[in-house]
Protein backbone atom coordinates (compact mmCIF):
# COMPACT_ATOMS: atom_id res chain seq x y z
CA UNK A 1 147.27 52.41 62.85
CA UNK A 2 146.26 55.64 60.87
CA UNK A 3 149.39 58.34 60.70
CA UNK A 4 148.32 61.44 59.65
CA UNK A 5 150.77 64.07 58.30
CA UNK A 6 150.17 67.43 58.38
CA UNK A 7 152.05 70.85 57.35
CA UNK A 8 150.99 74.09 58.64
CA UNK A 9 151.96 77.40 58.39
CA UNK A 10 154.20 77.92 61.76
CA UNK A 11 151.60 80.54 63.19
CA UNK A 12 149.48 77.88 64.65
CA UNK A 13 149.02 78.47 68.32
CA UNK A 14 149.37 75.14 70.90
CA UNK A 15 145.08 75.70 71.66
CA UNK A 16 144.78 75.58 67.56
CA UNK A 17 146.93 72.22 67.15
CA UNK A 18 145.50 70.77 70.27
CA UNK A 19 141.80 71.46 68.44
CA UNK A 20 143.15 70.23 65.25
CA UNK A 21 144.18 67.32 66.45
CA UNK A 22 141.10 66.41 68.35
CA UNK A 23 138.52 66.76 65.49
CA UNK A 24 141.08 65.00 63.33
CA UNK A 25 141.25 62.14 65.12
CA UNK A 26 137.65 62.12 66.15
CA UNK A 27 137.11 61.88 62.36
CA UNK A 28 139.72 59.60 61.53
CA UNK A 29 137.97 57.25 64.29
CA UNK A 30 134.16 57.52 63.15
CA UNK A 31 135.32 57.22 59.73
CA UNK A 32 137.95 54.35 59.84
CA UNK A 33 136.49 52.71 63.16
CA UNK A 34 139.96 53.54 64.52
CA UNK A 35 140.42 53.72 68.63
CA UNK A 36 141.65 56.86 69.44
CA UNK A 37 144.62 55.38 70.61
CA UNK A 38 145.64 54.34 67.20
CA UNK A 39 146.21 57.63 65.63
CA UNK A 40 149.18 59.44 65.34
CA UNK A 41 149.45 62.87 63.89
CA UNK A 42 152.29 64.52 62.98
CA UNK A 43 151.99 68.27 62.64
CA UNK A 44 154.70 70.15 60.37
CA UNK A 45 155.12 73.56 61.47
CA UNK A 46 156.41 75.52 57.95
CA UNK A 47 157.67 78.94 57.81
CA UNK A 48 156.15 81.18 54.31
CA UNK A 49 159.31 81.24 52.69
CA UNK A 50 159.61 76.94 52.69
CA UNK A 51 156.09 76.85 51.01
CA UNK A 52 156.04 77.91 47.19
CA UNK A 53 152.93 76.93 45.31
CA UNK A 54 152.66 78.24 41.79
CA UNK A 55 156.78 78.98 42.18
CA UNK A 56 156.55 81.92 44.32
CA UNK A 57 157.24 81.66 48.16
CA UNK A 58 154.02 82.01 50.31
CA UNK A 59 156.24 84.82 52.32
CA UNK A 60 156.54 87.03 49.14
């Protein structure tokens, strides 16, 4: 069973994630032979300020 994590900027709308989600787990099953009923995503929703690459908050 594939899980897929995933963290996203919280600005996603529900029609975004839902899209997301399909083409990710269309992939995940042409590429792993999966059944669609397998994968599991789990989508993250992060605000700016919790996401700091090269130590300085996305938000600043």
């Amino acid at each position: 069973m594939p899980t897929i994590n995933v963290q996203l900027f919280a600005d996603r709308t529900l029609e975004q994630k839902r899209a997301f989600i399909k083409a990710v787990t269309e992939a995940t099953c042409l590429t792993l032979g999966s059944s669609p009923e397998s994968v599991e995503i789990i989508i993250q929703d992060m605000k700016g300020e919790d996401w700091a690459p090269g130590s300085k908050p996305w938000s600043d």
